[in-house]
C-alpha atoms as a PDB file:
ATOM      1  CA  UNK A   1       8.420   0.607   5.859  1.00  0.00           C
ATOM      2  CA  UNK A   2       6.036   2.874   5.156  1.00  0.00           C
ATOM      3  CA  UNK A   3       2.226   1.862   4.173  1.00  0.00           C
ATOM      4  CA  UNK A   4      -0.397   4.159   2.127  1.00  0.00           C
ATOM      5  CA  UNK A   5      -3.502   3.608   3.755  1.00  0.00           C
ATOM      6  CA  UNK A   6      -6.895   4.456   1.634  1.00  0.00           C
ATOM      7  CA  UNK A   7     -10.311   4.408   2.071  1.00  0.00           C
ATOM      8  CA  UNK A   8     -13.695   6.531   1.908  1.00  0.00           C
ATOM      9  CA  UNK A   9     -14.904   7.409   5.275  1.00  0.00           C
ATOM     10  CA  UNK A  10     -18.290   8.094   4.068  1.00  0.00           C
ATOM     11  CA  UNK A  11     -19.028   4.810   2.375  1.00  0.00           C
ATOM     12  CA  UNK A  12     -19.155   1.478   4.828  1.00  0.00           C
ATOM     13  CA  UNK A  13     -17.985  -0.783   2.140  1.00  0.00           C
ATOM     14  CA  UNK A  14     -14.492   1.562   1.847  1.00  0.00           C
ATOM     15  CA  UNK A  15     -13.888   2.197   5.182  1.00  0.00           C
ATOM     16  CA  UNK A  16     -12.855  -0.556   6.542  1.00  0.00           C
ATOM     17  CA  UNK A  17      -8.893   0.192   6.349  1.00  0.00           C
ATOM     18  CA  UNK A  18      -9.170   3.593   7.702  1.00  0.00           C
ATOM     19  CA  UNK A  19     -11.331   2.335  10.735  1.00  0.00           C
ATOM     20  CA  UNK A  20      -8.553   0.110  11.466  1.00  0.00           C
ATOM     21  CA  UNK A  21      -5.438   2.646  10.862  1.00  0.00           C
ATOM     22  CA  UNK A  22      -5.567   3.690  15.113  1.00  0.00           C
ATOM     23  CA  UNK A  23      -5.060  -0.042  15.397  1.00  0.00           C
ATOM     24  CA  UNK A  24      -2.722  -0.616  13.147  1.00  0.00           C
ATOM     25  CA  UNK A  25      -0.836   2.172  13.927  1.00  0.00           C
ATOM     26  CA  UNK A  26      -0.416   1.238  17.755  1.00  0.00           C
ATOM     27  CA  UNK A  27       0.187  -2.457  17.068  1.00  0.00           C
ATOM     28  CA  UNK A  28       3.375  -1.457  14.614  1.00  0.00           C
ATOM     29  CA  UNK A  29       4.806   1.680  15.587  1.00  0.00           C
ATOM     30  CA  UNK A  30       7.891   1.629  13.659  1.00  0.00           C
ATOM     31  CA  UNK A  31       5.834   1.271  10.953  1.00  0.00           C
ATOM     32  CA  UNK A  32       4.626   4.563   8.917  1.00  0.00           C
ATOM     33  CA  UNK A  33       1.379   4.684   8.265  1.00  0.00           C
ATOM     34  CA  UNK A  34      -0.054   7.128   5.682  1.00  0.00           C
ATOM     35  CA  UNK A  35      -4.152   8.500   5.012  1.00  0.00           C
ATOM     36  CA  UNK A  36      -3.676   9.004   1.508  1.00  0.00           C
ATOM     37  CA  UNK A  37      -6.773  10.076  -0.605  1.00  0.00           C
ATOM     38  CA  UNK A  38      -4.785  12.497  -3.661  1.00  0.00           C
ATOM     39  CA  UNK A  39      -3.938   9.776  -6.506  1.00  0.00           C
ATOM     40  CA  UNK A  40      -1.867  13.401  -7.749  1.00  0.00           C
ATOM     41  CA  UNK A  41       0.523  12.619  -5.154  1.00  0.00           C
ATOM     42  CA  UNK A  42       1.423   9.399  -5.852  1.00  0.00           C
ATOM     43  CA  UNK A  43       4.647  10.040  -7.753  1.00  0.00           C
ATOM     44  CA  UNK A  44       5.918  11.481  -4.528  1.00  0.00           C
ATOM     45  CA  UNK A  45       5.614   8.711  -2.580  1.00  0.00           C
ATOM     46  CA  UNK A  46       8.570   6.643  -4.543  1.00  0.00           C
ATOM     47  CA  UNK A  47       9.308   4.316  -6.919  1.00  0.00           C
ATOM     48  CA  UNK A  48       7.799   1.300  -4.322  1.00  0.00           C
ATOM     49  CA  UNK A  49       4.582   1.560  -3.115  1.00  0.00           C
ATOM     50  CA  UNK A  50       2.732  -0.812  -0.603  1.00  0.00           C
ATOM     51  CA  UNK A  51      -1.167   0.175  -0.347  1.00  0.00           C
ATOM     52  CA  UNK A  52      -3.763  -0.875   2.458  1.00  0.00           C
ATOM     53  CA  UNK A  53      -7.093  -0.928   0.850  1.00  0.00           C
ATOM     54  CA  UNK A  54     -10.496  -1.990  -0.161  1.00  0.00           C
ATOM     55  CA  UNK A  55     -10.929  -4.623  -2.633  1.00  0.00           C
ATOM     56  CA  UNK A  56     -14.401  -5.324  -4.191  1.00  0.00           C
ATOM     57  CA  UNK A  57     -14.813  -9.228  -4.545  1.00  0.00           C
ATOM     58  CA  UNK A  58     -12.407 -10.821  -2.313  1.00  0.00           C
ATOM     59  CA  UNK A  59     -13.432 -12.837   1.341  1.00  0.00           C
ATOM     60  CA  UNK A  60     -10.158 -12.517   3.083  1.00  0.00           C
ATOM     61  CA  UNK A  61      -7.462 -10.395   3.510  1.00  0.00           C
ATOM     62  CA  UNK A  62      -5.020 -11.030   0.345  1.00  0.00           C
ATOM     63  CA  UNK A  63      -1.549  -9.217  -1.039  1.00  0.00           C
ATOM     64  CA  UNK A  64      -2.104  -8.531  -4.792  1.00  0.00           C
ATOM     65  CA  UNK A  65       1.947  -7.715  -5.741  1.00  0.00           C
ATOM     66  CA  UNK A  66       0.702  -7.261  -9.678  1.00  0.00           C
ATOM     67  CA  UNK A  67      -2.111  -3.890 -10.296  1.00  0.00           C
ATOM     68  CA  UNK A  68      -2.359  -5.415 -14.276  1.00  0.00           C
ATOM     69  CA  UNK A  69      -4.125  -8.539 -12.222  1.00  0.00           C
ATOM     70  CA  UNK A  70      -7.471  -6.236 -11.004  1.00  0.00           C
ATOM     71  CA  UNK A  71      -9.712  -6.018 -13.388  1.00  0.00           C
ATOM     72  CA  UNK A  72     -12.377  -3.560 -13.433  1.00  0.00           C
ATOM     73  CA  UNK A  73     -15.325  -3.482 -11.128  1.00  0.00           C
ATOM     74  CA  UNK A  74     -18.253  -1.281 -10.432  1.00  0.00           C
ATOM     75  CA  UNK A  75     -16.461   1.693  -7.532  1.00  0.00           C
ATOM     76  CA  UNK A  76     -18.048   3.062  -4.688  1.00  0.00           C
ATOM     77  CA  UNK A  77     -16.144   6.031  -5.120  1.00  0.00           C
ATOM     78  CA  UNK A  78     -14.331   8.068  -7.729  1.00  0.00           C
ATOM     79  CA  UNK A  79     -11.339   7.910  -5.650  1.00  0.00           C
ATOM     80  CA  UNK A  80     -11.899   3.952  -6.368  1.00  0.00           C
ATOM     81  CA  UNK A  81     -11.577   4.608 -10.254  1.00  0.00           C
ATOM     82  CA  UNK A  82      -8.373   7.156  -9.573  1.00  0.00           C
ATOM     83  CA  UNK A  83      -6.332   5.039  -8.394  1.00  0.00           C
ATOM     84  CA  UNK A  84      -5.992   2.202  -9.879  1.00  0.00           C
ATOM     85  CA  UNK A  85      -6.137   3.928 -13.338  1.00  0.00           C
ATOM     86  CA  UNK A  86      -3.029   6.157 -11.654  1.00  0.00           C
ATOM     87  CA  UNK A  87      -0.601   3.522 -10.720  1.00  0.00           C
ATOM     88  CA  UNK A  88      -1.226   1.365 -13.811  1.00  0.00           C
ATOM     89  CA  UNK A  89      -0.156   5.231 -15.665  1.00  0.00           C
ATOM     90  CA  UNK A  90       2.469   5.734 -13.358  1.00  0.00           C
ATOM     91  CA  UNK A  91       3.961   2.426 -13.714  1.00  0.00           C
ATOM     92  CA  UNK A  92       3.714   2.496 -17.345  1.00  0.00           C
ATOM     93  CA  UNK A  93       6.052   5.645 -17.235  1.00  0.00           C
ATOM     94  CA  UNK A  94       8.048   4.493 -15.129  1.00  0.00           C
ATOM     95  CA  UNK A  95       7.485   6.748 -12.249  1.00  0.00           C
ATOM     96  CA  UNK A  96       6.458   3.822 -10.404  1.00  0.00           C
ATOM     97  CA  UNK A  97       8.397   0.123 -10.324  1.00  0.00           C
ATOM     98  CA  UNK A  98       6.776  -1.804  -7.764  1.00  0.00           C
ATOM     99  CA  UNK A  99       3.254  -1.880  -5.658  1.00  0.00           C
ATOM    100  CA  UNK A 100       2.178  -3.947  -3.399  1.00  0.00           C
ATOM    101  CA  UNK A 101      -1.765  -3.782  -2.711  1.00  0.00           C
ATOM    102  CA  UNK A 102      -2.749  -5.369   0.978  1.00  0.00           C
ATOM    103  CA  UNK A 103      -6.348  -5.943  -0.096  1.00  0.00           C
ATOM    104  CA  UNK A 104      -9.037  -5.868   2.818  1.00  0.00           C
ATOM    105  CA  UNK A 105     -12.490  -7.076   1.707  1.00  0.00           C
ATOM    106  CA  UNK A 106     -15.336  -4.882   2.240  1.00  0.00           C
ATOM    107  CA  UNK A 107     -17.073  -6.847   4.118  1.00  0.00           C
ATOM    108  CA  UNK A 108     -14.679  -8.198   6.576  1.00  0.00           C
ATOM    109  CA  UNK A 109     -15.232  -7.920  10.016  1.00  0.00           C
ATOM    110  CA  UNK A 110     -12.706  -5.452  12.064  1.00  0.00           C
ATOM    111  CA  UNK A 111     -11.054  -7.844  14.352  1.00  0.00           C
ATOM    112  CA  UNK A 112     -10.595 -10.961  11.520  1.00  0.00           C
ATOM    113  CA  UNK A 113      -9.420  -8.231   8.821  1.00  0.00           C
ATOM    114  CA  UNK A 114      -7.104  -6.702  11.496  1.00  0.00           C
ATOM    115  CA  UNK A 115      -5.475 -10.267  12.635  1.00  0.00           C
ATOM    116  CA  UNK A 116      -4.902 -11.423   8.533  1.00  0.00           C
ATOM    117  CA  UNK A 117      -2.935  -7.630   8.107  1.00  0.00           C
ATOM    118  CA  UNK A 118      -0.815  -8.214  11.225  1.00  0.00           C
ATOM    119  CA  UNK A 119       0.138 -11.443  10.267  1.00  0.00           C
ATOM    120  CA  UNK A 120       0.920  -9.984   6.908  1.00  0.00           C
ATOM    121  CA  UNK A 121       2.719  -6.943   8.725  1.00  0.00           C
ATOM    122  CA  UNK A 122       4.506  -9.482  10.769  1.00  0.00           C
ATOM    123  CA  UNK A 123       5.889 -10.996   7.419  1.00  0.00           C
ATOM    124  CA  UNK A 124       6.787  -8.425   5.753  1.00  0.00           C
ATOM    125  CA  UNK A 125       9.470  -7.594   8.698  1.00  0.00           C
END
């Protein structure tokens, strides 16, 4: 399995996945995790994609397994905007069949967001 992991650094309210990736990554290690910030790339990655990430609006960590259910929201970033307008493209061309969006609010804590993904990890086994 192999997980996408996104984020802005820079910006508190989109960090939050990338602050926990060391975690992450030592609590799953047959599990490859993946920085990704270049929405170009994308169409590399396969036809399935499952994406750790920000989402604007929600309380708790949540899997969102359909990208036509997000609707449009004010972004922190334009990395935000990318790449959601990217996969919905991708998937309308096919390139893409299937993603899988592990939503972490941005304004979860680090230890509760971290125990709701590796329960979620632990799942998805």
């Amino acid at each position: 399995m192999k997980i996408l992991v996104c984020g802005n650094a820079l910006v508190k309210e989109d960090s939050l996945p990338l602050r926990l990736l060391p975690l992450l990554k030592k609590e799953f290690p047959d599990i490859g995790f993946k920085e990704f910030d270049a929405v170009e790339e994308l169409e590399d990655e396969g036809e399935y994609l499952l994406i750790l990430d920000t989402v604007v609006g929600i309380k708790h960590v949540k899997v969102f397994e359909d990208i036509d259910s997000f609707s449009d929201s004010p972004r922190f970033s334009l990395h935000d905007f990318d790449l959601l307008s990217y996969l919905k493209l991708l998937k309308k061309v096919g390139k893409v069949r299937k993603v899988r969006i592990i939503g972490v609010p941005a304004e979860d804590g680090e230890h509760a967001a971290f125990d709701e993904i590796s329960l979620i990890l632990r799942g998805m086994r």
